[in-house]
C-alpha atoms as a PDB file:
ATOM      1  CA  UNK A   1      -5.344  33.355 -31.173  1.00  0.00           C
ATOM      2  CA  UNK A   2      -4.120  34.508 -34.500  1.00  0.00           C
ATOM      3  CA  UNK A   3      -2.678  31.739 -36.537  1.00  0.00           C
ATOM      4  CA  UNK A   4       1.139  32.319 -36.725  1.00  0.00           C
ATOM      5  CA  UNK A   5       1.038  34.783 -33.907  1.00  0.00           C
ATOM      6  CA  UNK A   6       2.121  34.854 -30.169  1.00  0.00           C
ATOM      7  CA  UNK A   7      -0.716  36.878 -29.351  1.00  0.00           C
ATOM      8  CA  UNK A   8      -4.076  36.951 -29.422  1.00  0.00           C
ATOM      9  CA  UNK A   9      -4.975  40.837 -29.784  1.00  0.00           C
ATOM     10  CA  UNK A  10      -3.723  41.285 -33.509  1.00  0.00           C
ATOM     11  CA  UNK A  11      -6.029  41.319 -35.985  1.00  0.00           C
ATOM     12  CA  UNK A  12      -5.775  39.976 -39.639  1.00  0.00           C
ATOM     13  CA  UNK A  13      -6.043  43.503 -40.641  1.00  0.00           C
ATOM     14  CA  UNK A  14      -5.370  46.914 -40.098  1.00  0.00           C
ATOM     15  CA  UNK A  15      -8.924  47.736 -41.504  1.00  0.00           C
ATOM     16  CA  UNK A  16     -10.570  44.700 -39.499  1.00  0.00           C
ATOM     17  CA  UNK A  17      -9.041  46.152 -35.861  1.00  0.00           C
ATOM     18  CA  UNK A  18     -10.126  49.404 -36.916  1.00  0.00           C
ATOM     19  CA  UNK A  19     -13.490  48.692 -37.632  1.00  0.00           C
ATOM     20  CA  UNK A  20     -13.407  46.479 -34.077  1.00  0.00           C
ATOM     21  CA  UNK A  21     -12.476  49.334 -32.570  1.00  0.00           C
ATOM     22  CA  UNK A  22     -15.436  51.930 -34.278  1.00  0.00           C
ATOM     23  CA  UNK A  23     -17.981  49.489 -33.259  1.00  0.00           C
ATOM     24  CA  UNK A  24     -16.192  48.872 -29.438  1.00  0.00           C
ATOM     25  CA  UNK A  25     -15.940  52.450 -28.578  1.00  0.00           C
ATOM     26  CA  UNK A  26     -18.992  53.382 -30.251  1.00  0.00           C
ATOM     27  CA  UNK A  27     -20.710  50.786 -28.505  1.00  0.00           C
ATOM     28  CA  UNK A  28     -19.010  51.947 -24.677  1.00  0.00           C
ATOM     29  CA  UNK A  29     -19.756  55.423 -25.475  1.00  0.00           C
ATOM     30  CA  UNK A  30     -23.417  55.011 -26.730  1.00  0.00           C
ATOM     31  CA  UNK A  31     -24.090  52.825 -23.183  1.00  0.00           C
ATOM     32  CA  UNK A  32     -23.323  56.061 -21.456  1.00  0.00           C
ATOM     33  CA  UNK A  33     -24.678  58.682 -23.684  1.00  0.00           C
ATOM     34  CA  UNK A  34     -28.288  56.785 -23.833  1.00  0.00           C
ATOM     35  CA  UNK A  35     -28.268  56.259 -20.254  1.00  0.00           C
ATOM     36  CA  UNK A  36     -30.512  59.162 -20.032  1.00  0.00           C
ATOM     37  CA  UNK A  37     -32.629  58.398 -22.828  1.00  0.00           C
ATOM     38  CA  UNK A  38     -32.943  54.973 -22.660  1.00  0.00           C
ATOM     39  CA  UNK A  39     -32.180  54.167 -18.952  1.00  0.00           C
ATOM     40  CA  UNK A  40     -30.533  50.871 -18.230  1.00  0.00           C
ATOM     41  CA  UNK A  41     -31.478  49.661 -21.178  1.00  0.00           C
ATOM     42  CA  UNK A  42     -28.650  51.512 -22.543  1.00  0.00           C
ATOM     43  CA  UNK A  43     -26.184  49.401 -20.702  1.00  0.00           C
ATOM     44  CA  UNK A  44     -26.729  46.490 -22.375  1.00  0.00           C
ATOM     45  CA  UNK A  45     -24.410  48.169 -25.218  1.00  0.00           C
ATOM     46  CA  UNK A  46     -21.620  47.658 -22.605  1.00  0.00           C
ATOM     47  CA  UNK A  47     -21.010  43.709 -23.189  1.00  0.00           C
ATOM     48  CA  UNK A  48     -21.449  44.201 -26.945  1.00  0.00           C
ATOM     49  CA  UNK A  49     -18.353  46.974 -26.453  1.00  0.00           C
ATOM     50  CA  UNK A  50     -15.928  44.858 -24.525  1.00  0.00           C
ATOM     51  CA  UNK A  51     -16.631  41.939 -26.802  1.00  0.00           C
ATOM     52  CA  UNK A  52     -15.681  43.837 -29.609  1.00  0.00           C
ATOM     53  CA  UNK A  53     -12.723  44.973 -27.661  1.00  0.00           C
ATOM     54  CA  UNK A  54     -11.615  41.802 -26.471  1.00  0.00           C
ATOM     55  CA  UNK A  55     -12.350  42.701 -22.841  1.00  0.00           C
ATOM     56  CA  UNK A  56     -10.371  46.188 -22.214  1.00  0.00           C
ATOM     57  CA  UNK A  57      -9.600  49.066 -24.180  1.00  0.00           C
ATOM     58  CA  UNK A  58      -6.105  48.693 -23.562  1.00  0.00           C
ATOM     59  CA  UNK A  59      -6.140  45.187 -25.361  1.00  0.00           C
ATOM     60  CA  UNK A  60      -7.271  46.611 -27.870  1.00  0.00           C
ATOM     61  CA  UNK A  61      -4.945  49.334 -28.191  1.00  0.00           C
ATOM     62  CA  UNK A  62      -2.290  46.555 -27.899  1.00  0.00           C
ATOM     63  CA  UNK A  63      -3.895  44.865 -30.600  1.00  0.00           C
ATOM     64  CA  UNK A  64      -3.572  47.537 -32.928  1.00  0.00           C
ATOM     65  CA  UNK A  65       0.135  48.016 -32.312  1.00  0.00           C
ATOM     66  CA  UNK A  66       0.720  44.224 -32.908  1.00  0.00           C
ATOM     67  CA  UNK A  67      -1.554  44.286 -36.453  1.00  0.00           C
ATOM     68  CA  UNK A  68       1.064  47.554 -37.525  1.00  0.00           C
ATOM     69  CA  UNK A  69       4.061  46.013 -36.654  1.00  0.00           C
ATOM     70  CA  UNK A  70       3.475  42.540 -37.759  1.00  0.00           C
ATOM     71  CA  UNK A  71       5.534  41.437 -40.067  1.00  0.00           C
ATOM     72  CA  UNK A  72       8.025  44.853 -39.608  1.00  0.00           C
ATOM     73  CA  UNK A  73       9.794  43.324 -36.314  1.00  0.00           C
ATOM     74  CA  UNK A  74      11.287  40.195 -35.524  1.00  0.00           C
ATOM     75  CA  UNK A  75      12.495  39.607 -31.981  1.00  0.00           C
ATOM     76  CA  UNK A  76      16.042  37.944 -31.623  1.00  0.00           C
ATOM     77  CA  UNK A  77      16.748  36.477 -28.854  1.00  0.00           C
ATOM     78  CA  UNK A  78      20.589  35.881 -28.293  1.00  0.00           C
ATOM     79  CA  UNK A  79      22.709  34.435 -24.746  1.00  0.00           C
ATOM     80  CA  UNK A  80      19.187  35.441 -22.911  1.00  0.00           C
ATOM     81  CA  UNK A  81      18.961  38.724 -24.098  1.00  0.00           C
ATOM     82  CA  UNK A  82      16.486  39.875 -26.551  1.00  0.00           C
ATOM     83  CA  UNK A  83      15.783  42.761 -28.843  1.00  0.00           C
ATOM     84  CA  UNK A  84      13.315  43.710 -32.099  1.00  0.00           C
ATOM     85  CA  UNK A  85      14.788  44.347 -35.096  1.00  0.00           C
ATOM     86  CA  UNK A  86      13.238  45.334 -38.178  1.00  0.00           C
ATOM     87  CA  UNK A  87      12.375  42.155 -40.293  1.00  0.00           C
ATOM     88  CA  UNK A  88      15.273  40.935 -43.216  1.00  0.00           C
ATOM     89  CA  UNK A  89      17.674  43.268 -41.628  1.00  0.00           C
ATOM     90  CA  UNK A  90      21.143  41.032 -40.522  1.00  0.00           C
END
């Protein structure tokens, strides 16, 4: 988990998740494109990928969203309701 953070699919940078990303997708989409080259071989890219990933594409797609906004919204929660508002507005 990030330090500070609820969640642990943002990244310390934007850069960082990025280059996560590059290496997780490259990785997923190397496992298949080898396959024929390489045989099974080839799928041992596939752990590699979802490491880098943290387990699903969509996490990491989460992930990325969180590293943006971090620091832009701040969720206020008020009588049970809550909302995200961009951070130092009142």
């Amino acid at each position: 988990m990030v330090k500070g953070g609820a969640s642990g699919y943002a990244s310390r940078t934007v850069a960082g998740h990025l280059v996560r990303g590059g290496v997780g997708f490259g990785a997923l989409v190397g496992a298949f494109v080898l396959l024929p080259f390489a045989g099974p071989v080839a799928l041992l890219l596939l752990p590699l990928g979802l490491v880098a990933l943290r387990g699903c594409p969509t996490c990491w797609v989460i992930g990325l969203l969180e590293t943006v906004s971090r620091g832009r919204l701040r969720r206020e929660c008020v009588d049970g309701r809550c909302e995200l508002r961009p951070a130092g507005a009142d």
